[in-house]
N, C-alpha and C. Protein backbone atom coordinates (compact mmCIF):
# COMPACT_ATOMS: atom_id res chain seq x y z
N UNK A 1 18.94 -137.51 131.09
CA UNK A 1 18.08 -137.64 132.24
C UNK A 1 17.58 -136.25 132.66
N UNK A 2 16.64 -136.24 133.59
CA UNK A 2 16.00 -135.16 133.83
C UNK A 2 16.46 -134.53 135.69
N UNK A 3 17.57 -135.31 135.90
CA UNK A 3 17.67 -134.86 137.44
C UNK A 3 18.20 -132.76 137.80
N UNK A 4 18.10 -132.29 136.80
CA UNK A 4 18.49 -131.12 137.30
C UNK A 4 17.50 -130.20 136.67
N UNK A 5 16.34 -130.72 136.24
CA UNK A 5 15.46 -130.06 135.89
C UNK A 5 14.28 -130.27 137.32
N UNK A 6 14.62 -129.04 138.35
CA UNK A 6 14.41 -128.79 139.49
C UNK A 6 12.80 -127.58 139.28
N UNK A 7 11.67 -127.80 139.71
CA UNK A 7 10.61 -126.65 139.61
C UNK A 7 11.31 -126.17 140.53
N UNK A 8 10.46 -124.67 140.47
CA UNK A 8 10.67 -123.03 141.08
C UNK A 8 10.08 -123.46 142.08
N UNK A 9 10.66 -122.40 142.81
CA UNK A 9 10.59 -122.57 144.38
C UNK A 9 9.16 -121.75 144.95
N UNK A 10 8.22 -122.46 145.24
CA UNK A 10 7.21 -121.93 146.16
C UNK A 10 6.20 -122.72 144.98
N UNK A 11 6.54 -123.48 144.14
CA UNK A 11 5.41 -124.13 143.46
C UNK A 11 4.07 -124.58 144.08
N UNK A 12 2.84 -124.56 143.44
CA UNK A 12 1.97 -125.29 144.38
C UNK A 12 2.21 -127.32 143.78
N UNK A 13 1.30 -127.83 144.70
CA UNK A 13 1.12 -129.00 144.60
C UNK A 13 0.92 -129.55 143.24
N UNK A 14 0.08 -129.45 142.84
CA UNK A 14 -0.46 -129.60 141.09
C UNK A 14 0.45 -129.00 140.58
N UNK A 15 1.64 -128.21 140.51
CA UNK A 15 3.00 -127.92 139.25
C UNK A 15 3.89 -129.34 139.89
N UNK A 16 3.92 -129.46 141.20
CA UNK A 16 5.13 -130.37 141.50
C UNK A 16 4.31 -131.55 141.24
N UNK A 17 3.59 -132.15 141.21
CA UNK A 17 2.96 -133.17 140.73
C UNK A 17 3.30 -133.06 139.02
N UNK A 18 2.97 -132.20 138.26
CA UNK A 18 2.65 -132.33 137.10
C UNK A 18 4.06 -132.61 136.39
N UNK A 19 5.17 -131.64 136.75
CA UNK A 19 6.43 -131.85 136.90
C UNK A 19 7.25 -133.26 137.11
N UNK A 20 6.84 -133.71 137.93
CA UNK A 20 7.38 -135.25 138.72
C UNK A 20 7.09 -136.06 138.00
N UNK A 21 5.66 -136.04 137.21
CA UNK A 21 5.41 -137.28 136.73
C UNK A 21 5.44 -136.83 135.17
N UNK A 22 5.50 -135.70 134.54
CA UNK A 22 6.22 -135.83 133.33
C UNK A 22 7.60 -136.07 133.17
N UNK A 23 8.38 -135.58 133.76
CA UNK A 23 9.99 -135.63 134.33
C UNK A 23 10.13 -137.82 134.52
N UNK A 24 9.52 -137.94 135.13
CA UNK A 24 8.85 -139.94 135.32
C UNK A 24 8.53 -140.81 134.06
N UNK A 25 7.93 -139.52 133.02
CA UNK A 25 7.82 -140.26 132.35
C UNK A 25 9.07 -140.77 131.02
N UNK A 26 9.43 -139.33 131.26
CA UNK A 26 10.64 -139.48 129.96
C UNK A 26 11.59 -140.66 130.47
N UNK A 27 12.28 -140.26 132.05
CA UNK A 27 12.95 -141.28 132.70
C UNK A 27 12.62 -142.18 132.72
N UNK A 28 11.47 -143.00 132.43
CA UNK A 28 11.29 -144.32 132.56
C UNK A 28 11.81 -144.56 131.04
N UNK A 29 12.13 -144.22 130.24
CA UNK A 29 11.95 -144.48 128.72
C UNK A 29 13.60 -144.91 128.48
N UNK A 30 14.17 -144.65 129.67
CA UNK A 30 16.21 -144.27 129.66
C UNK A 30 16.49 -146.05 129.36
N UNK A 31 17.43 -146.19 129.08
CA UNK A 31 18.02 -147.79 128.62
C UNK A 31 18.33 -147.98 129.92
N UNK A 32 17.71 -149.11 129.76
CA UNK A 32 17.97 -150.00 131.44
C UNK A 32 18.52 -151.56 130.79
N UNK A 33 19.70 -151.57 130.76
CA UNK A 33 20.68 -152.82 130.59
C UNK A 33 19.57 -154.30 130.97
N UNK A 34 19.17 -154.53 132.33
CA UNK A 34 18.84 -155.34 133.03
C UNK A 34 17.53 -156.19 132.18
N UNK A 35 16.82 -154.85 131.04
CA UNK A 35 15.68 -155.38 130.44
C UNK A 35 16.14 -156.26 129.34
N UNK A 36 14.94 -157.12 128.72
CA UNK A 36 15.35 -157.78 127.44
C UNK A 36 15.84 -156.93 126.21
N UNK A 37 14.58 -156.11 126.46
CA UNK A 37 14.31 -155.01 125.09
C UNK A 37 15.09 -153.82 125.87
N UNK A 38 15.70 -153.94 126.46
CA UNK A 38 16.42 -152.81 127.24
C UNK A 38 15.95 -151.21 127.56
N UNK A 39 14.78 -151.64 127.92
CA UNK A 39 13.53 -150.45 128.25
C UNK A 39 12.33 -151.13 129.31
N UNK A 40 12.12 -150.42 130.10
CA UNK A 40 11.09 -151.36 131.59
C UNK A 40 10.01 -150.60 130.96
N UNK A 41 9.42 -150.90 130.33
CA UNK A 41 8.07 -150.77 129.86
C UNK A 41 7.06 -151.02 131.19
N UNK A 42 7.14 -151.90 132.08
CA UNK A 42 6.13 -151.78 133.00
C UNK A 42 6.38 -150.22 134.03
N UNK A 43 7.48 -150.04 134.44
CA UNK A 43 7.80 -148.40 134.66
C UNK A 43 7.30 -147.22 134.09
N UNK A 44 7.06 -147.33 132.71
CA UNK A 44 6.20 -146.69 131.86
C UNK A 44 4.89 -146.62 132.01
N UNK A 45 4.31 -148.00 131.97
CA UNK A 45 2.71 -148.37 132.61
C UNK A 45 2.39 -147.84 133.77
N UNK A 46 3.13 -147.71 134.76
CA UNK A 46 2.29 -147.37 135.94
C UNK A 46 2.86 -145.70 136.07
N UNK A 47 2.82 -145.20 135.21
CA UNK A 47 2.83 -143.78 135.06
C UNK A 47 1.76 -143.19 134.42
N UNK A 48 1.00 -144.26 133.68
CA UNK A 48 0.51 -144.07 132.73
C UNK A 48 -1.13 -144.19 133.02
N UNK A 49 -2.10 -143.90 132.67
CA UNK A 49 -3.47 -144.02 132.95
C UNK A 49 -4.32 -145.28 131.93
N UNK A 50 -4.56 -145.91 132.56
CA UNK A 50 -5.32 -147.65 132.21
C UNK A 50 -5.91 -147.33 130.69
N UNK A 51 -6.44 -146.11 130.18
CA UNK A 51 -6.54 -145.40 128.76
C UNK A 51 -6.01 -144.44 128.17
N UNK A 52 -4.49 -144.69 128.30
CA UNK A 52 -3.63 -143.92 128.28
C UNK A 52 -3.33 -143.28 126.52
N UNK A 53 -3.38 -142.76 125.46
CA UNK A 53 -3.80 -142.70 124.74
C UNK A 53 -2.27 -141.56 124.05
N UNK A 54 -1.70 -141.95 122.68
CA UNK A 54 -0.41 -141.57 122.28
C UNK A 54 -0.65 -140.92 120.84
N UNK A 55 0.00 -139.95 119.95
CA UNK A 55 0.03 -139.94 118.98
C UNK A 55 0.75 -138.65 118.69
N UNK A 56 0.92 -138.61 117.12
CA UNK A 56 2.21 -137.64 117.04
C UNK A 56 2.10 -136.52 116.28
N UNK A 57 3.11 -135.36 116.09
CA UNK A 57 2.88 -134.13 115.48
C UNK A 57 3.86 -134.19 114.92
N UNK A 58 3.76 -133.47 113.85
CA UNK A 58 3.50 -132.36 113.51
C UNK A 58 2.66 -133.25 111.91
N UNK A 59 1.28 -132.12 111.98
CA UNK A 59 0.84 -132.55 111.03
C UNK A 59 0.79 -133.03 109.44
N UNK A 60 1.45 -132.70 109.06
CA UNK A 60 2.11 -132.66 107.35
C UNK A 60 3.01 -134.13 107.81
N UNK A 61 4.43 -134.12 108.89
CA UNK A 61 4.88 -134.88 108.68
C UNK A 61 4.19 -136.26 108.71
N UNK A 62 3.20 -136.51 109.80
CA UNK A 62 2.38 -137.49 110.47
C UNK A 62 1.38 -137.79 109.05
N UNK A 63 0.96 -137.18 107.99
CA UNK A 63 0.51 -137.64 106.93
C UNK A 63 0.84 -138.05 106.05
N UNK A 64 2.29 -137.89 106.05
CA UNK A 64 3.16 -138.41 105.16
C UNK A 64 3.85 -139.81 105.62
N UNK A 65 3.65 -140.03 106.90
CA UNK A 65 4.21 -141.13 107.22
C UNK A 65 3.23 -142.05 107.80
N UNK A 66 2.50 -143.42 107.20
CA UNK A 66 1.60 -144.21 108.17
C UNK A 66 1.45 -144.58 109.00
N UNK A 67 2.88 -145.12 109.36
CA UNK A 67 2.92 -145.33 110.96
C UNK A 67 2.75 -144.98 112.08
N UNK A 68 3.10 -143.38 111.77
CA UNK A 68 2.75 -142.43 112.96
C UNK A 68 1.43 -141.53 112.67
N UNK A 69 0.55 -142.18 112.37
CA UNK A 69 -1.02 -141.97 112.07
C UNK A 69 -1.92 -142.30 112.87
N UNK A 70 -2.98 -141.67 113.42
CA UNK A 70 -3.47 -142.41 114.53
C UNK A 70 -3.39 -142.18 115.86
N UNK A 71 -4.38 -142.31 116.57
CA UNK A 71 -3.94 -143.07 118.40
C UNK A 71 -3.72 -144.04 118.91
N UNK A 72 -2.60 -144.07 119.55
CA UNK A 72 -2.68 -145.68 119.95
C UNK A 72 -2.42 -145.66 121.31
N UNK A 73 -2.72 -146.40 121.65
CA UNK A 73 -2.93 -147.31 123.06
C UNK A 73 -1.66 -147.56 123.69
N UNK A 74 -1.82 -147.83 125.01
CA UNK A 74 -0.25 -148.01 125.77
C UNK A 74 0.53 -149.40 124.77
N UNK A 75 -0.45 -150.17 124.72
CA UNK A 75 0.25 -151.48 124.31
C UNK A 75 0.24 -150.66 123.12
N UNK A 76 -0.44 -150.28 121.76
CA UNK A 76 0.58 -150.20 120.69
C UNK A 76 1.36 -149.08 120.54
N UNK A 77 1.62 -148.25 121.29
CA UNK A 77 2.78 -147.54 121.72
C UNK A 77 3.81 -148.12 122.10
N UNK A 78 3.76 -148.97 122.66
CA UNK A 78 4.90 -150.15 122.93
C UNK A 78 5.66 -151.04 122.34
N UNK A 79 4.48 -151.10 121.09
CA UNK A 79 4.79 -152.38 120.31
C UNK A 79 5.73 -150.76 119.41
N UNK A 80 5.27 -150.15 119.50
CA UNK A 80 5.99 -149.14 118.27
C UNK A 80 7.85 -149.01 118.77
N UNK A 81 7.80 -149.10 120.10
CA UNK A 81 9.37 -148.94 121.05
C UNK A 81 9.90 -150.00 120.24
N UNK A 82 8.98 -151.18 121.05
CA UNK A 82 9.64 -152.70 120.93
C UNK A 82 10.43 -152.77 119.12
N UNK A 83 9.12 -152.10 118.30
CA UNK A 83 10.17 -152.76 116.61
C UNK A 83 10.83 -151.69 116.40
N UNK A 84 11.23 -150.50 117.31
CA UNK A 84 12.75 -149.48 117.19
C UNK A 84 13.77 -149.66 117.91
N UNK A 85 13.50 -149.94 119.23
CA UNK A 85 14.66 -150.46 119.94
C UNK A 85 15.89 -151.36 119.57
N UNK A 86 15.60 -152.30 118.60
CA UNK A 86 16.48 -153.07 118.07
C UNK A 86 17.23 -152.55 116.80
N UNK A 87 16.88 -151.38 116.50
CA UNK A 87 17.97 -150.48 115.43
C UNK A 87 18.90 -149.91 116.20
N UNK A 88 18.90 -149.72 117.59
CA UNK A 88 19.55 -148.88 118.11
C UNK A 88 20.12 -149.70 118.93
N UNK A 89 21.71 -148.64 119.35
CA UNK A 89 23.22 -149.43 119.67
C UNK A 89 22.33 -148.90 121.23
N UNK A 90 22.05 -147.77 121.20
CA UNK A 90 22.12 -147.32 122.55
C UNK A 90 21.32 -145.94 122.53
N UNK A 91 21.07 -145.27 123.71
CA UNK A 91 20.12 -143.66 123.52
C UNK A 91 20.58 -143.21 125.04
N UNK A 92 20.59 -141.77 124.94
CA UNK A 92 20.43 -141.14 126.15
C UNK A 92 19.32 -140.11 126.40
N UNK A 93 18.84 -139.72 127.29
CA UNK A 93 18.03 -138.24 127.07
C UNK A 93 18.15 -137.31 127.76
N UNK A 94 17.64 -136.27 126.90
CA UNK A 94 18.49 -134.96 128.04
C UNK A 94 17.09 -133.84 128.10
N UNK A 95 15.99 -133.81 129.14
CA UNK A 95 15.30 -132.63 128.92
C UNK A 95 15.66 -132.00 129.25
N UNK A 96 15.32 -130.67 128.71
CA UNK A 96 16.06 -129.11 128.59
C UNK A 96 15.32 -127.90 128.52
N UNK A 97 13.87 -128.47 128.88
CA UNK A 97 12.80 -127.55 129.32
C UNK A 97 11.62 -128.28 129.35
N UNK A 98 10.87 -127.98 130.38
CA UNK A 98 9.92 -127.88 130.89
C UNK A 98 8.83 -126.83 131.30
N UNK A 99 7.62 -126.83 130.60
CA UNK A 99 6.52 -125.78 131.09
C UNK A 99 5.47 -126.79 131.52
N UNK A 100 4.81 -125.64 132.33
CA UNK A 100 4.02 -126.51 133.41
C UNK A 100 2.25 -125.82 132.95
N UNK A 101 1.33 -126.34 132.46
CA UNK A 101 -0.26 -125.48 132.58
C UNK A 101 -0.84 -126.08 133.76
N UNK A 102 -1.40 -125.85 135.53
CA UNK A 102 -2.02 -126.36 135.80
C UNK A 102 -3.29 -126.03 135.97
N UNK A 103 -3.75 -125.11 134.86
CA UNK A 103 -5.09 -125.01 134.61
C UNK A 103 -5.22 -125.89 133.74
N UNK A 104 -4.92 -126.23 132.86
CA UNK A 104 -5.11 -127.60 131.69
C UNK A 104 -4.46 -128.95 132.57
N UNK A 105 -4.13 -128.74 132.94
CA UNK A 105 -3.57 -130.14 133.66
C UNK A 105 -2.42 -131.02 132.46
N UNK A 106 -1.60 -129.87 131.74
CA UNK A 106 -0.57 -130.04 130.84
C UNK A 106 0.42 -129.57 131.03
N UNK A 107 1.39 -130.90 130.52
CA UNK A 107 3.41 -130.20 130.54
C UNK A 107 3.69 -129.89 129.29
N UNK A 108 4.22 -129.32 129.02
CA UNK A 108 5.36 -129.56 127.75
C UNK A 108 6.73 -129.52 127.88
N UNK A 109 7.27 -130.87 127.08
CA UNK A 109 8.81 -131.36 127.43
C UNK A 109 9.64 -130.73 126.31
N UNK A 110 10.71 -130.19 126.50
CA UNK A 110 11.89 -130.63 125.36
C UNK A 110 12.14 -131.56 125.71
N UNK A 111 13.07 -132.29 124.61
CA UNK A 111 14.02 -133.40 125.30
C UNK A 111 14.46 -133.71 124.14
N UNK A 112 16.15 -134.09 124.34
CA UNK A 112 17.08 -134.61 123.40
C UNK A 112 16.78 -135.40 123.67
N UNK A 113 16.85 -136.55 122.82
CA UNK A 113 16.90 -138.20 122.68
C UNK A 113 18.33 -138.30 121.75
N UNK A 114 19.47 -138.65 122.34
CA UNK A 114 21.15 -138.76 121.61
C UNK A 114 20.84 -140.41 121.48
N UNK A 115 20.38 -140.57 120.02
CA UNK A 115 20.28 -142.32 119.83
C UNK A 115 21.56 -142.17 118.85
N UNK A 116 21.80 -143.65 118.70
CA UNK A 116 23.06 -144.75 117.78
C UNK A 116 22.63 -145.44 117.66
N UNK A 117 22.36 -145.04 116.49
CA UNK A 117 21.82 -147.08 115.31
C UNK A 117 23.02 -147.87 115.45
N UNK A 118 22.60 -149.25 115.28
CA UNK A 118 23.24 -150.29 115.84
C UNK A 118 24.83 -149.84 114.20
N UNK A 119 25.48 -150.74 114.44
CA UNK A 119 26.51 -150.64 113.53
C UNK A 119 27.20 -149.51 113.49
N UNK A 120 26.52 -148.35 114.36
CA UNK A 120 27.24 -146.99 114.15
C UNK A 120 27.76 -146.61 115.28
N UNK A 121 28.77 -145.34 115.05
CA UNK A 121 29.47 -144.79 116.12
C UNK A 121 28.66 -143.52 116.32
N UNK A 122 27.82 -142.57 115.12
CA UNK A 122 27.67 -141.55 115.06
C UNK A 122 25.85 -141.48 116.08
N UNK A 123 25.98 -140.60 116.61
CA UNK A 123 24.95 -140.30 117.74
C UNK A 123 24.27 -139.11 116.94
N UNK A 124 22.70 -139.40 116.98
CA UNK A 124 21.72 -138.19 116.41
C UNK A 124 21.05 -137.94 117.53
N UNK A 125 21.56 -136.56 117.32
CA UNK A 125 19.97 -135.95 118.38
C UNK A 125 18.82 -135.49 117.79
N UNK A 126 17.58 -135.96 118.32
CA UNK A 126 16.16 -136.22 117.89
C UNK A 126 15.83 -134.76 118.76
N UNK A 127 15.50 -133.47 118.51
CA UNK A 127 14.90 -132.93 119.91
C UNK A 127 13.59 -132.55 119.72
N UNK A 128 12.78 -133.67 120.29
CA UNK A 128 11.76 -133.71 120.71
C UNK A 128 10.52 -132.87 121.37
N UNK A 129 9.35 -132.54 121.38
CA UNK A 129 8.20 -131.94 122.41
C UNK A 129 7.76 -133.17 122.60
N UNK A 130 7.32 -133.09 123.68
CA UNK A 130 6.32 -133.83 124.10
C UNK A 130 5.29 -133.25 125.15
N UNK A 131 4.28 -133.43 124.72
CA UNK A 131 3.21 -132.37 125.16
C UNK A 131 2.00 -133.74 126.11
N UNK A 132 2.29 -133.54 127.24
CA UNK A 132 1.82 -134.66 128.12
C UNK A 132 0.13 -134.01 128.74
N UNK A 133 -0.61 -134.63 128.42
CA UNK A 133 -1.91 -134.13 129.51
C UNK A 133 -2.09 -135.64 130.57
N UNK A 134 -2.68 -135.06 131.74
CA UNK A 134 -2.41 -135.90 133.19
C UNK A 134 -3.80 -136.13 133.38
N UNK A 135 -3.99 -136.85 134.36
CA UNK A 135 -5.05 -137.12 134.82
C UNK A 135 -5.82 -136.03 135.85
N UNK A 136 -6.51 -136.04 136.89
CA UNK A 136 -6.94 -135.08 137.41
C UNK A 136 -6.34 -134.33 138.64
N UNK A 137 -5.30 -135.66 139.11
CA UNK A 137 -4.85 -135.45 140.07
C UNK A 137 -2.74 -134.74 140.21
N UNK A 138 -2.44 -135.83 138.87
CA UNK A 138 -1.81 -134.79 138.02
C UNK A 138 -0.64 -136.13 138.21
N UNK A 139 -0.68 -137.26 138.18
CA UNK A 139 0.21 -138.00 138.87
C UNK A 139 0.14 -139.09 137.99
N UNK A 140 -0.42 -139.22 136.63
CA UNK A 140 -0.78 -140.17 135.19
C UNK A 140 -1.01 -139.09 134.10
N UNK A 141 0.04 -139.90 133.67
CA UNK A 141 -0.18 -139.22 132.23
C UNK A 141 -1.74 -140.02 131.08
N UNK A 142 -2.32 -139.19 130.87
CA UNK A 142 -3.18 -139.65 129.83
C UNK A 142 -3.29 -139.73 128.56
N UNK A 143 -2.51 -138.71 128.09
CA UNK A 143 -2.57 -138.42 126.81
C UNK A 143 -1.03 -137.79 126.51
N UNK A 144 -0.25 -138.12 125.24
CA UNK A 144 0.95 -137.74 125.01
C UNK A 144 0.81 -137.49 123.70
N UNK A 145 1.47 -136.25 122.96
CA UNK A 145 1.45 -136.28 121.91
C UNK A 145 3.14 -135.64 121.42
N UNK A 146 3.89 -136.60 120.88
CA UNK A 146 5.12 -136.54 120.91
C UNK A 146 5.60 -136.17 118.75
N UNK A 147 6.01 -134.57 119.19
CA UNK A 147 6.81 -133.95 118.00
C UNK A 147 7.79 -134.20 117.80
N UNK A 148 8.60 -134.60 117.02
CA UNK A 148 9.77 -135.30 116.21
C UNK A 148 10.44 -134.58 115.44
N UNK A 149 11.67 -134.31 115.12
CA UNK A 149 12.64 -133.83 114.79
C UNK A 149 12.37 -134.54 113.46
N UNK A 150 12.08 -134.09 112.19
CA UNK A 150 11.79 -134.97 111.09
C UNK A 150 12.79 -134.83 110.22
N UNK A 151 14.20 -134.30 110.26
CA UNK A 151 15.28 -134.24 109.89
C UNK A 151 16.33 -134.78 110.54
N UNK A 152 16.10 -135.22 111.74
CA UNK A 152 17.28 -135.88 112.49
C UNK A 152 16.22 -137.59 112.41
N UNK A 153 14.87 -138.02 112.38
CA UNK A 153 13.95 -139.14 111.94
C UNK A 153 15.10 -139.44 111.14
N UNK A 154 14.64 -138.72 109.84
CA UNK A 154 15.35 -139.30 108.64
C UNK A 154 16.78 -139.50 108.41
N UNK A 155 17.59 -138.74 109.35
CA UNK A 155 19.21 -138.98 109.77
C UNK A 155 19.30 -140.41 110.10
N UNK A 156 18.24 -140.99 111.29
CA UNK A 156 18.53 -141.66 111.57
C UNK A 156 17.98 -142.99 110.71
N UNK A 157 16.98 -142.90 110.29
CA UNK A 157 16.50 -144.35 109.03
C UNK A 157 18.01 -144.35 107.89
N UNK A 158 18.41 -143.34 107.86
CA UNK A 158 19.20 -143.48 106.60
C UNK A 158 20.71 -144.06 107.07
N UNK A 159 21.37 -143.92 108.49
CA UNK A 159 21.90 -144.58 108.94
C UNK A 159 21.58 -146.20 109.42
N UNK A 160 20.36 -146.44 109.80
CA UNK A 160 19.74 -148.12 109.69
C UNK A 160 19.65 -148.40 108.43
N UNK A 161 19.60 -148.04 107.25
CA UNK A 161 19.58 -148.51 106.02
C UNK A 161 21.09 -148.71 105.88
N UNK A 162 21.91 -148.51 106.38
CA UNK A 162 23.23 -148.37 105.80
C UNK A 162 23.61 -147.21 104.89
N UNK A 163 23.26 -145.89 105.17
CA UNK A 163 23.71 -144.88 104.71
C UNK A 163 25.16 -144.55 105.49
N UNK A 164 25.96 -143.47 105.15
CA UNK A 164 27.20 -143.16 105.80
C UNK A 164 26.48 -142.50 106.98
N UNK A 165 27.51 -143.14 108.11
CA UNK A 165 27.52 -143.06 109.21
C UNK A 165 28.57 -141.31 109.76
């Protein structure tokens, strides 16, 4: 979770905005028991801007892999959660930095993602960027473009295949 990732003191409005609602967004993404798919995807949505628009880095890896090709849309960003969520026992997240542009009206996140494929005990950390641009006011995210750990990726497919855990 992101609760101690606190902005500097005397921030203006537009960093604590930009802050809050990237910090909003990762947190909405945390396992919430109560859901089906055990993720509130509508929590996600209303963070999110009505053309909210997703896709991923790093380039070489993203060409090598089809799936993560492309922009997609809140809904097929979702649908991409929805057919991963069910490999996994469980996830936590931990951001561990935050920069703020509010001349671009952009964050950039670290963030551990500590997932467990289902059947396993062993926990991978994914550590992540995620490089968020906002809307104007700084309070929707519009655009996300989320970098991947493409050695802890493949840790983890090879544990859902039934590799050693």
């Amino acid at each position: 979770m992101s609760e101690a990732m606190v902005p500097p003191a005397g921030s203006s409005l537009d960093y604590l905005n930009l802050h809050t609602t990237a910090l909003a967004f990762i947190d909405a993404q945390a396992q919430d028991p109560s859901q089906p798919q055990r993720m509130n995807f509508k929590r996600i949505e209303r963070i999110c801007t009505t053309d909210y628009e997703h896709s991923w880095g790093h380039n070489y890896a993203v060409s090598m892999n089809p799936r993560l090709q492309g922009t997609y849309s809140f809904s097929h960003f979702t649908k991409h959660l929805e057919a991963m969520l069910p490999n996994l026992e469980s996830w936590e997240t931990t951001v561990t930095d935050v920069l703020v542009d509010e001349a671009k009206m952009k964050v950039m996140l670290r963030v551990s993602f500590w997932m467990v494929p289902k059947g396993s005990q062993a926990s991978v950390e994914n550590d992540l960027l995620w490089m968020l641009e906002m809307n104007h006011e700084g309070r929707k995210v519009k655009k996300s473009t989320e970098f991947v750990d493409g050695i802890a990726a493949g840790r983890l497919k090879e544990i859902m295949m039934g590799g050693k855990a």
